[in-house]
Protein backbone atom coordinates (compact mmCIF):
# COMPACT_ATOMS: atom_id res chain seq x y z
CA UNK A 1 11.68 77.73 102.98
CA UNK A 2 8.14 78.85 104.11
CA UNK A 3 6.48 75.93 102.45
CA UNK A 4 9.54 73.48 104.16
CA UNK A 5 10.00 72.00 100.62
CA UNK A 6 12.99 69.83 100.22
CA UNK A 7 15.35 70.47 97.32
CA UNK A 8 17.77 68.07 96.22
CA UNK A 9 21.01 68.25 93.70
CA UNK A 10 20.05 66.05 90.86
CA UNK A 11 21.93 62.69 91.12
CA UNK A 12 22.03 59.25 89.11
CA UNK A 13 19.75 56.31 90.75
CA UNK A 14 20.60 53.18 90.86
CA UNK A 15 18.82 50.75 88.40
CA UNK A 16 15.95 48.87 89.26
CA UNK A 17 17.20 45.21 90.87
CA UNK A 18 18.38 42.73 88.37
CA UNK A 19 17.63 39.72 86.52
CA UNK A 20 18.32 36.29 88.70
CA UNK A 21 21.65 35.48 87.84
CA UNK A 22 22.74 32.60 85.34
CA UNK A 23 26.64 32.04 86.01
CA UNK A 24 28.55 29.84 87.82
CA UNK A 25 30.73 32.11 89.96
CA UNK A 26 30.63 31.76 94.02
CA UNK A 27 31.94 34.83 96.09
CA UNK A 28 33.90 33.20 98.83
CA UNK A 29 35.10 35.52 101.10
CA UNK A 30 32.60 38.33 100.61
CA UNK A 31 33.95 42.18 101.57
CA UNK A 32 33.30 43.44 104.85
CA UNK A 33 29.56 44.61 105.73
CA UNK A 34 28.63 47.75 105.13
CA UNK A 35 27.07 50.07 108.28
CA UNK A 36 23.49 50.76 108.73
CA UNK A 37 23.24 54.17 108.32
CA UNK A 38 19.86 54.73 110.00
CA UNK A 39 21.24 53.29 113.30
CA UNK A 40 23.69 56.24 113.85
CA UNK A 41 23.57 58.89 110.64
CA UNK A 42 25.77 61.38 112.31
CA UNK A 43 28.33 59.19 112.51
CA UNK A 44 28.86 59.66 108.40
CA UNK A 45 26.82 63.25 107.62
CA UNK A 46 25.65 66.76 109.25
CA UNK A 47 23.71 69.31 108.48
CA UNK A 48 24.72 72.90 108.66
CA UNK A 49 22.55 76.03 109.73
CA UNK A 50 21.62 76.78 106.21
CA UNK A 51 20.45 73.34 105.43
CA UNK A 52 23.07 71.91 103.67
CA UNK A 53 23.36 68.71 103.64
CA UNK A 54 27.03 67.05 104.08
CA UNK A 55 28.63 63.46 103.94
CA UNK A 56 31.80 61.93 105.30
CA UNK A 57 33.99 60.13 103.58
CA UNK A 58 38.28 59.64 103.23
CA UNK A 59 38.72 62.55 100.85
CA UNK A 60 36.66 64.39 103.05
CA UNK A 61 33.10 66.54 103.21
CA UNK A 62 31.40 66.60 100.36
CA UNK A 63 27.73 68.31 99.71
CA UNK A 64 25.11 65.88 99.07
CA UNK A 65 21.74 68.25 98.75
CA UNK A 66 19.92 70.33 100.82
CA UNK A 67 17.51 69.74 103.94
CA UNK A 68 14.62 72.24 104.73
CA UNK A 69 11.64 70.08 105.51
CA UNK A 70 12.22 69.36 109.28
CA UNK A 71 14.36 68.68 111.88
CA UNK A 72 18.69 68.60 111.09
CA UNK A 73 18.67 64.82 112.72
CA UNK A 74 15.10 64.10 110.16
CA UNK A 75 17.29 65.33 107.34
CA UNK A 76 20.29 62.88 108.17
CA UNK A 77 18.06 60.38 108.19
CA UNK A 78 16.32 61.25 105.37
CA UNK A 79 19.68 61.03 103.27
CA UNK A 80 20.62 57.45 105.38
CA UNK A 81 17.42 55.85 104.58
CA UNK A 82 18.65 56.63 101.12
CA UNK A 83 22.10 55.27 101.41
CA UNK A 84 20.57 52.25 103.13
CA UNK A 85 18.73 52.30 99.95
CA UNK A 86 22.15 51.43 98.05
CA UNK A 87 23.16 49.41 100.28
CA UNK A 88 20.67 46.64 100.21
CA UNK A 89 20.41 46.71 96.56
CA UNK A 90 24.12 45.73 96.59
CA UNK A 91 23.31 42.96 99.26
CA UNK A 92 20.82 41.94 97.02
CA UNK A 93 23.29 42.16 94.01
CA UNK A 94 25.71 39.76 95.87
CA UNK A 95 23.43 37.68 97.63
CA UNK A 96 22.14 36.59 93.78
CA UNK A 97 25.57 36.28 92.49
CA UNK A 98 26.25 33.99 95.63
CA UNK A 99 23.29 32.01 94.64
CA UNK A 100 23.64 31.79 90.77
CA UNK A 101 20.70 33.43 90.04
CA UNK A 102 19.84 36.14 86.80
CA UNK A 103 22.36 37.31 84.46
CA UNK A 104 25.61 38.51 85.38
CA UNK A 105 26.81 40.46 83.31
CA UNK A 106 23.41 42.81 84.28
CA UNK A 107 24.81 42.54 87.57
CA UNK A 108 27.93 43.72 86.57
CA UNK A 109 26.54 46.83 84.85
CA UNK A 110 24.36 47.82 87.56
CA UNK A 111 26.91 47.47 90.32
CA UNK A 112 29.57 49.93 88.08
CA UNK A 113 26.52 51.90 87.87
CA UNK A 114 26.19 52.32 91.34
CA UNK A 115 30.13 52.74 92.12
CA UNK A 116 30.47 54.94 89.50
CA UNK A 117 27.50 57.06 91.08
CA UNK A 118 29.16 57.30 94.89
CA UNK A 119 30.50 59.97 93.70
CA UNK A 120 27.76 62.23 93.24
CA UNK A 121 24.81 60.34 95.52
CA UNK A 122 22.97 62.52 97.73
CA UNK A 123 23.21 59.72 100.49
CA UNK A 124 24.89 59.86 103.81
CA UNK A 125 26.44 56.52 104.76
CA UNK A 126 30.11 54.78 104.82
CA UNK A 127 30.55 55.46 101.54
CA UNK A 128 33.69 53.84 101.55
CA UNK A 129 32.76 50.75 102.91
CA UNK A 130 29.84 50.82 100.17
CA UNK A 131 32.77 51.64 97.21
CA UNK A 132 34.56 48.38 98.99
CA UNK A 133 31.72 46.63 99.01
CA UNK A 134 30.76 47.52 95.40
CA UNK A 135 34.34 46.60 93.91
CA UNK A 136 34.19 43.19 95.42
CA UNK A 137 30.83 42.34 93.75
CA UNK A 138 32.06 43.83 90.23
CA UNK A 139 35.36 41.37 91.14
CA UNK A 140 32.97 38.43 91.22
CA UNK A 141 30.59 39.38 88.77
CA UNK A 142 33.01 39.99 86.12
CA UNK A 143 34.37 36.32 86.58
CA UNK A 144 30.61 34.89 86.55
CA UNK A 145 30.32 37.09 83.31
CA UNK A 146 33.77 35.24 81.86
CA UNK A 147 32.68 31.64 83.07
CA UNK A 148 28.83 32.53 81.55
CA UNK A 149 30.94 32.68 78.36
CA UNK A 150 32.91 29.73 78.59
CA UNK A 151 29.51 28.25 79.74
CA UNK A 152 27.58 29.57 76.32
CA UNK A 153 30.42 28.54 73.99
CA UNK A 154 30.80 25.12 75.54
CA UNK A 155 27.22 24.87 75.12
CA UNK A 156 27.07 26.09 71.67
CA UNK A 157 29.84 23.25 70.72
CA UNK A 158 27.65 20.82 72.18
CA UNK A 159 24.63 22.28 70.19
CA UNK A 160 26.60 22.50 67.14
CA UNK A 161 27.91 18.84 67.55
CA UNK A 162 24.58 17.34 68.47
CA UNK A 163 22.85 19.14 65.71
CA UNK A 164 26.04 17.63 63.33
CA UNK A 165 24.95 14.00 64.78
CA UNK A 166 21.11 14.19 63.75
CA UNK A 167 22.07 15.89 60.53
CA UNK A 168 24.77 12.78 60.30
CA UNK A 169 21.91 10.37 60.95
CA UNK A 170 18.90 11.65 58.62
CA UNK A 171 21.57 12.09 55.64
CA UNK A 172 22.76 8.14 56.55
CA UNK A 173 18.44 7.37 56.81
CA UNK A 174 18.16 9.25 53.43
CA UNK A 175 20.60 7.13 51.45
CA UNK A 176 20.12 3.66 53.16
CA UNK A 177 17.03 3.18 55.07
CA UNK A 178 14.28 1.18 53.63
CA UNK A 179 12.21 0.78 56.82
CA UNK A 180 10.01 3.46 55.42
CA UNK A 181 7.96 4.05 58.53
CA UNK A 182 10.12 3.59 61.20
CA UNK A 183 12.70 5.72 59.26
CA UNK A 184 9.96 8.46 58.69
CA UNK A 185 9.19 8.34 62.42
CA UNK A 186 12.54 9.26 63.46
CA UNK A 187 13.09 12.08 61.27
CA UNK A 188 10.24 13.70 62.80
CA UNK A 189 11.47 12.98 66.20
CA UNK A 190 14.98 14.72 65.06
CA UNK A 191 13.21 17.12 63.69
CA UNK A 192 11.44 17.66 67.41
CA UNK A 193 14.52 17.49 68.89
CA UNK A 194 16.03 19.75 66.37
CA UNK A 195 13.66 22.22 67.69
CA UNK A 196 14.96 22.43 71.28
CA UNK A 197 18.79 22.85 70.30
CA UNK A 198 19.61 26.78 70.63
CA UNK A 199 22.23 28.72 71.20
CA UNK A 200 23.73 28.59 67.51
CA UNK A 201 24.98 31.50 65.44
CA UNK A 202 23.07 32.06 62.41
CA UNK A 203 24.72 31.38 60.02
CA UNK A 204 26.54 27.91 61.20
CA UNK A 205 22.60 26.96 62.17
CA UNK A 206 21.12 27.49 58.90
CA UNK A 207 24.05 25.64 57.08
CA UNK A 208 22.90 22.51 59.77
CA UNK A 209 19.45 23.50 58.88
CA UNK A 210 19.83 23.06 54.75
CA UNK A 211 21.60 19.17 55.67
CA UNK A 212 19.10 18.24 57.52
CA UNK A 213 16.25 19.48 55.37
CA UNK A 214 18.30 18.06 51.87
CA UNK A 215 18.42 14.80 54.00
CA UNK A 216 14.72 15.07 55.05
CA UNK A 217 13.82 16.01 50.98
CA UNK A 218 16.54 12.73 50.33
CA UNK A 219 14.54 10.62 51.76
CA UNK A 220 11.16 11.71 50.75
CA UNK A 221 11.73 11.68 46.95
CA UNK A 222 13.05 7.79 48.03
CA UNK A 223 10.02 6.85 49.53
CA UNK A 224 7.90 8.73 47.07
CA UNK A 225 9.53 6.48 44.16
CA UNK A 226 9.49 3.38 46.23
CA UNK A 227 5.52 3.38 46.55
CA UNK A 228 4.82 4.99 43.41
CA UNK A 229 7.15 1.69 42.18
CA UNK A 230 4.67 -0.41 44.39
CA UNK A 231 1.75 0.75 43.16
CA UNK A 232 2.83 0.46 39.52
CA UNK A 233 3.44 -3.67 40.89
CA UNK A 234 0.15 -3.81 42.74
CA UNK A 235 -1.91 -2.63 39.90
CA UNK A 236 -0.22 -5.41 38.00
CA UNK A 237 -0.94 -8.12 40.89
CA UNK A 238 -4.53 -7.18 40.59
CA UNK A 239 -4.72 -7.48 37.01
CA UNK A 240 -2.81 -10.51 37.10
CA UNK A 241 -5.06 -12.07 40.19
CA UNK A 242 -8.20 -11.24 38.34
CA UNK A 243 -6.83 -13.46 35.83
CA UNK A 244 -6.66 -16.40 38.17
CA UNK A 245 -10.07 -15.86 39.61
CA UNK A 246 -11.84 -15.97 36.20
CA UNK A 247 -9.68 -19.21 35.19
CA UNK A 248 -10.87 -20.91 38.88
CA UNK A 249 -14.55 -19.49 38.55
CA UNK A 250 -14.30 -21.40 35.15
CA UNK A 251 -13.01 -24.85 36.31
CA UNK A 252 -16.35 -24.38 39.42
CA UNK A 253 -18.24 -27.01 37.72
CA UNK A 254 -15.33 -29.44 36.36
CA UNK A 255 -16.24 -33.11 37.43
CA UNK A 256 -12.79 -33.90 36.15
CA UNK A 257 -11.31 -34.15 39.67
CA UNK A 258 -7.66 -34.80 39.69
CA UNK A 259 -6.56 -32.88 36.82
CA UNK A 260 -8.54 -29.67 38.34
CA UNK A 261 -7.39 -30.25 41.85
CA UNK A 262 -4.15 -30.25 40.24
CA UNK A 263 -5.00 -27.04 38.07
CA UNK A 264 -6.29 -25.10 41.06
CA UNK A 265 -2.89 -25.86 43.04
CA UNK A 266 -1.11 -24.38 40.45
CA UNK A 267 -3.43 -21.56 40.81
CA UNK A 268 -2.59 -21.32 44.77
CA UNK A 269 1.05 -20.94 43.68
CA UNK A 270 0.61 -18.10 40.92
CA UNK A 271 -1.65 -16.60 43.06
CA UNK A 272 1.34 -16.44 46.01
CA UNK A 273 3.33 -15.41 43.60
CA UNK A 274 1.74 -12.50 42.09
CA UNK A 275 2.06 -10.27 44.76
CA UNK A 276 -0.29 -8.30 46.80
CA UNK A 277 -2.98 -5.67 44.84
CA UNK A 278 -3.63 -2.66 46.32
CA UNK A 279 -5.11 -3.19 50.22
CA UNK A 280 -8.36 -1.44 49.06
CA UNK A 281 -8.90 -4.56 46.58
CA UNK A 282 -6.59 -7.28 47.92
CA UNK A 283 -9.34 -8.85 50.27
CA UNK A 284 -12.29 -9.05 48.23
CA UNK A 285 -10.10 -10.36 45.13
CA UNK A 286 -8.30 -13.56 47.50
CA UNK A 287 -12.64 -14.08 48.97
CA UNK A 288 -13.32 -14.45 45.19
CA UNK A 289 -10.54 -16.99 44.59
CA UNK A 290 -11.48 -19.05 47.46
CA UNK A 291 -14.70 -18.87 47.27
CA UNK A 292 -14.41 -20.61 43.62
CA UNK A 293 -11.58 -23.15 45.18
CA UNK A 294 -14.20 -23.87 48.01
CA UNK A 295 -17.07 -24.27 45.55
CA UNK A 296 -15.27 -26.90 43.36
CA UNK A 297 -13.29 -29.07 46.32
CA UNK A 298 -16.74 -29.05 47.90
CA UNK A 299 -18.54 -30.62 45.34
CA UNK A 300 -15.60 -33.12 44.71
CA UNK A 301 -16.00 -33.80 48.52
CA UNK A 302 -19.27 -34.63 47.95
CA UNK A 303 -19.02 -36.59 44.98
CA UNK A 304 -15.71 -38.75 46.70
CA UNK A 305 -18.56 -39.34 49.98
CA UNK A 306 -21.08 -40.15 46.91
CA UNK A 307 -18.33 -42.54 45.55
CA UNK A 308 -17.23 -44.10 48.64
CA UNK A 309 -20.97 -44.83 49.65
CA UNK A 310 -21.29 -46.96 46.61
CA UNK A 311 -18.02 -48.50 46.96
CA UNK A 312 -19.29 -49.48 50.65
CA UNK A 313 -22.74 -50.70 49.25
CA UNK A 314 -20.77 -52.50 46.37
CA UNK A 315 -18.61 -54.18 48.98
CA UNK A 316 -21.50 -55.39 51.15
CA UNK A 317 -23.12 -56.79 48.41
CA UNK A 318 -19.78 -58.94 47.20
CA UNK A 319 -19.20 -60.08 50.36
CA UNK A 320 -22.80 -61.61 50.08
CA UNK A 321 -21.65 -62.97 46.80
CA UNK A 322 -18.86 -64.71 48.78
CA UNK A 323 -20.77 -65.72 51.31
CA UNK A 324 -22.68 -67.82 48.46
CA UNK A 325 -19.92 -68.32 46.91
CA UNK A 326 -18.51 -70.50 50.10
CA UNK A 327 -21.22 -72.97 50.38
CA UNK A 328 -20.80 -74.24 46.74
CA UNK A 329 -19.78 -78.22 46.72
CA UNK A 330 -17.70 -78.74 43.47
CA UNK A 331 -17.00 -82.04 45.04
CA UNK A 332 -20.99 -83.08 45.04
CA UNK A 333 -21.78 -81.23 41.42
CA UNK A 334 -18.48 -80.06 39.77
CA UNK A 335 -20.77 -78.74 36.45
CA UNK A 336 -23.48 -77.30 38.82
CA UNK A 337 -20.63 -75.48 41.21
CA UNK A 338 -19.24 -74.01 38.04
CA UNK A 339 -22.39 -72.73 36.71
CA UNK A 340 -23.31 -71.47 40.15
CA UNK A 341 -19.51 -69.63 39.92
CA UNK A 342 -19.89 -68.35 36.65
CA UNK A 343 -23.67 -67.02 37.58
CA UNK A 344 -21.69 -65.15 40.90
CA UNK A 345 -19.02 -64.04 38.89
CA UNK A 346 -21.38 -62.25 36.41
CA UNK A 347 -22.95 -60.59 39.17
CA UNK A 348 -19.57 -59.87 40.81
CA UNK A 349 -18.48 -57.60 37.83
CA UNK A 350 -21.69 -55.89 37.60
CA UNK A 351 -21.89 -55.23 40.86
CA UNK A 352 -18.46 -52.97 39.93
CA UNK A 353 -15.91 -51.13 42.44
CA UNK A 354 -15.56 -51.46 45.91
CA UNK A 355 -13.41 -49.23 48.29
CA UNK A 356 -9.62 -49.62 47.11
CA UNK A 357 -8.66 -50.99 50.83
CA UNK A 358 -10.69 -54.08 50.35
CA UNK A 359 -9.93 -54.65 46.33
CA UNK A 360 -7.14 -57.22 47.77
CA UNK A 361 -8.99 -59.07 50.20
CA UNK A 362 -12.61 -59.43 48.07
CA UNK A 363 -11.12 -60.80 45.01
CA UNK A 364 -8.55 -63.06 46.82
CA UNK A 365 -11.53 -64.52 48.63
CA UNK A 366 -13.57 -65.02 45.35
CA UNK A 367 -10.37 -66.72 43.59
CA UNK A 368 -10.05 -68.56 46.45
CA UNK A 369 -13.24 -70.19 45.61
CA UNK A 370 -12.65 -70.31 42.01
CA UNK A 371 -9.40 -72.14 43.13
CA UNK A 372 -11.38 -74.72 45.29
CA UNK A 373 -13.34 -75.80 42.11
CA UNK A 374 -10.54 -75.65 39.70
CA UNK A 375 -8.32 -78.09 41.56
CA UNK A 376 -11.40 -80.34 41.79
CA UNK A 377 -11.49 -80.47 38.01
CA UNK A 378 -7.99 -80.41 37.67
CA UNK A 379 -8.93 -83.97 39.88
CA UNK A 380 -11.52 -84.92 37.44
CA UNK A 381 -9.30 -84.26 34.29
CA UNK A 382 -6.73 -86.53 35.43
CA UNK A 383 -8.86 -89.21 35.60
CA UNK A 384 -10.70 -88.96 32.08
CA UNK A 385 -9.03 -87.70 29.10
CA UNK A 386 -12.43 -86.89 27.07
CA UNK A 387 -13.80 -84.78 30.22
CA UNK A 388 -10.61 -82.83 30.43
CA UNK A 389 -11.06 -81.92 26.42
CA UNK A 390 -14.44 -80.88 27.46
CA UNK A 391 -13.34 -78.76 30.03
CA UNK A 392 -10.56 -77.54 27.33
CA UNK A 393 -13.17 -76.37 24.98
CA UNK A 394 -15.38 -75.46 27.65
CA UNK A 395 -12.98 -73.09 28.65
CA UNK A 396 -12.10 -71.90 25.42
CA UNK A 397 -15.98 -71.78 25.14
CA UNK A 398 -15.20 -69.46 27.83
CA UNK A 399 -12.56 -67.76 27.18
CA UNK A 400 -15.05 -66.89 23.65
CA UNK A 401 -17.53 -65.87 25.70
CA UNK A 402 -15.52 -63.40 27.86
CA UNK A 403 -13.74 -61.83 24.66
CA UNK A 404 -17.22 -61.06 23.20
CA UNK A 405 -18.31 -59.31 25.93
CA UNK A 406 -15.02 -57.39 26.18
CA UNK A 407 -15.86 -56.21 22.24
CA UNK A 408 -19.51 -55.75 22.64
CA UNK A 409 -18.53 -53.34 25.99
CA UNK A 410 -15.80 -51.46 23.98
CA UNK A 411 -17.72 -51.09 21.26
CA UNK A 412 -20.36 -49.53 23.56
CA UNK A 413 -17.80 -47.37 24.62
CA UNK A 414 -18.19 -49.26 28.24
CA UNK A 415 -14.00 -49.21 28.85
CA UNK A 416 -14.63 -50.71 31.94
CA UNK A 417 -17.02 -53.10 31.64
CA UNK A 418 -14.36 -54.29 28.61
CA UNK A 419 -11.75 -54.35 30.79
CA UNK A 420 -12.86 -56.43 33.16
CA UNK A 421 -14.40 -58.59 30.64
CA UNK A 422 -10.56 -58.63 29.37
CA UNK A 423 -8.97 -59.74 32.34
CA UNK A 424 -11.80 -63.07 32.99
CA UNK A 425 -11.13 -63.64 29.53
CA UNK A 426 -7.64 -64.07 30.42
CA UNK A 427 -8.38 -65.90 33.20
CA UNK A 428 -10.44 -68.39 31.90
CA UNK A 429 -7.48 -68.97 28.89
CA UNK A 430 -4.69 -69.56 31.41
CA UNK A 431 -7.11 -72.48 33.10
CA UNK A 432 -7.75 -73.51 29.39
CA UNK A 433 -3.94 -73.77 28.41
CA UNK A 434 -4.01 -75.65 32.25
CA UNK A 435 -6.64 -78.00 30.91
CA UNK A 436 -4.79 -78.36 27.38
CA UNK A 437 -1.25 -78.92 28.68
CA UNK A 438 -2.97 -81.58 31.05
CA UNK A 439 -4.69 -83.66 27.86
CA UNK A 440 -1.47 -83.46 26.26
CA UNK A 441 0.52 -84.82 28.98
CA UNK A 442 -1.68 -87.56 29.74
């Protein structure tokens, strides 16, 4: 007592303050407040001569410790403070099960803790308004602790069903999807999502887990095979398009034109159809191709503007030829118009092609001519039998002469020049058969 050392009976503490609550549980009419003890400790405690230190409660006094540091009234409030102590832990206890905040079940155990401990806690307060208090908190707490169940195992059947779903899904992507990429993406976005879904047992969880991952491994050794499959057919494309290129490299410098146009259509097509090569060697293989179709319709563009530049020049020159060929007088000098006709003529079919357009409209003007003369001899053969077997033989003369020139050209190997040679020659017979039929008629 000298050294006014306090000594207290050894007593169970209340827990440190809880966890913010997680249920779902609202106290609505909360139990009546509990006294300050501070304001008026008396009221619940005294303190005896000897120290001892007493509460108040229904049942009676009851000792609670014993005061010898000070004053009798410093000692009640001393053991007030304490039960004030209590008392706002369980305010604090309620005012987070009010609010839905921490875990209550924590709550729970730390409020039967504390009624539990009444009992035996040096404290001097209203105890029973505290044990009132206390019960009605442990009322509420333990239905917050039965709807935090129902909460968890509604939320595990929606885990468990959601997880069902994506494991539904990747299985159904594993056996049917051929969108490789787009499929591949959203199993790794399951699998994210996967991730985040808790509150599973074990065991149900891993027996989610090992569909999922046999979907996941499904669809893998699918894809795998598909592009090991592709490359197998790309490796053949590019064997296959290397094939075309050297064929098209090789018709480059054909001057055969429409048979190798032809050819390198063809080539287009089995080129489209043999399929891409791998990307790697797709590119340069196609700039090969084309750059061998380029090189050959280039040079037949050139040689068709070569071509058609002649045939222009060639048709200039014939319609000089005609414009010669107009001013001749068969009616002045029938022998001298022919010989000028047969001198244009020669010239006219060595001059050679002109632009197929103006094939029509040349040699109609040039026959008209040659039909100008021929009805002015046809005129001169009616009158004079002997002239009209001259002209006979003159055209068979002609007719000869054509025919020889046909044979000399073929035998040249001039098809060309034969043919056209061919086609005066039968020309000139049909006016000789005119001339004939005319003699004999007369």
């Amino acid at each position: 007592m000298a050294d006014h050392k306090a000594t207290e009976e050894t007593t169970t503490h209340a827990p440190a303050p809880t966890e913010v609550l997680q249920g779902h549980v609202s106290i609505a009419h909360a139990a009546p407040p509990v006294p300050n003890a501070e304001a008026a400790p008396s009221r619940w405690g005294r303190i005896d001569d000897d120290g001892t230190v007493y509460v108040t409660t229904s049942s009676g006094e009851r000792t609670v410790g014993i005061w010898q540091a000070g004053s009798a009234e410093e000692g009640l409030l001393h053991y007030a403070r304490k039960f004030d102590d209590i008392r706002t832990e369980v305010e604090l206890l309620e005012s987070r099960l009010n609010s839905r905040r921490g875990n209550p079940k924590q709550a729970l155990q730390t409020a039967t803790q504390l009624r539990d401990g009444l009992d035996e806690a040096a404290v001097v307060g209203d105890i029973d308004a505290l044990r009132a208090r206390l019960n009605h908190v442990i009322e509420h707490a333990e239905n917050a602790v039965g709807e935090a169940k129902q909460e968890r195992e509604a939320a595990r059947a929606a885990a468990i069903q959601r997880k069902e779903e994506l494991a539904a899904e990747a299985e159904s992507i594993a056996e049917n999807s051929t969108q490789w990429k787009a499929a591949g993406d959203r199993l790794k976005e399951i699998l994210d999502e996967w991730k985040t879904i808790k509150g599973i047992e074990r065991k149900t969880d891993d027996e989610l887990w090992k569909r999922f991952s046999k979907a996941r491994e499904n669809f893998n050794r699918r894809r795998g095979s598909h592009f090991a499959e592709l490359d197998k057919q790309r490796a053949a494309a590019k064997v296959r398009k290397e094939e075309l290129i050297a064929e098209a490299e090789s018709l480059t410098d054909s001057t055969d034109w429409g048979p190798t146009a032809n050819r390198f259509k063809q080539l287009m097509s089995e080129w489209k159809a043999a399929g891409r090569a791998p990307r790697d060697a797709d590119e340069a293989l196609w700039q090969r191709f084309r750059a061998a179709q380029d090189t050959f319709f280039a040079r037949r563009s050139a040689a068709f503007s070569e071509r058609d530049a002649e045939f222009t020049e060639n048709a200039r020159r014939k319609e000089e030829l005609l414009a010669e060929a107009d001013k001749i007088d068969p009616s002045a000098n029938l022998e001298a118009a022919k010989a000028q006709l047969r001198k244009i003529q020669d010239r006219w079919d060595e001059i050679g092609k002109v632009p197929r357009e103006r094939i029509r409209e040349l040699d109609g003007r040039l026959k008209a001519v040659q039909d100008r003369i021929r009805s002015v001899e046809d005129s001169k053969w009616r009158r004079t039998d002997p002239e009209a077997l001259a002209r006979a033989a003159q055209f068979r003369e002609r007719v000869e002469q054509f025919e020889e020139q046909a044979a000399k050209a073929r035998a040249a190997g001039d098809e060309r020049r034969a043919k056209q040679a061919e086609e005066q020659a039968a020309q000139w017979r049909e006016w000789m058969r005119a001339a004939e039929k005319a003699v004999a008629e007369r």
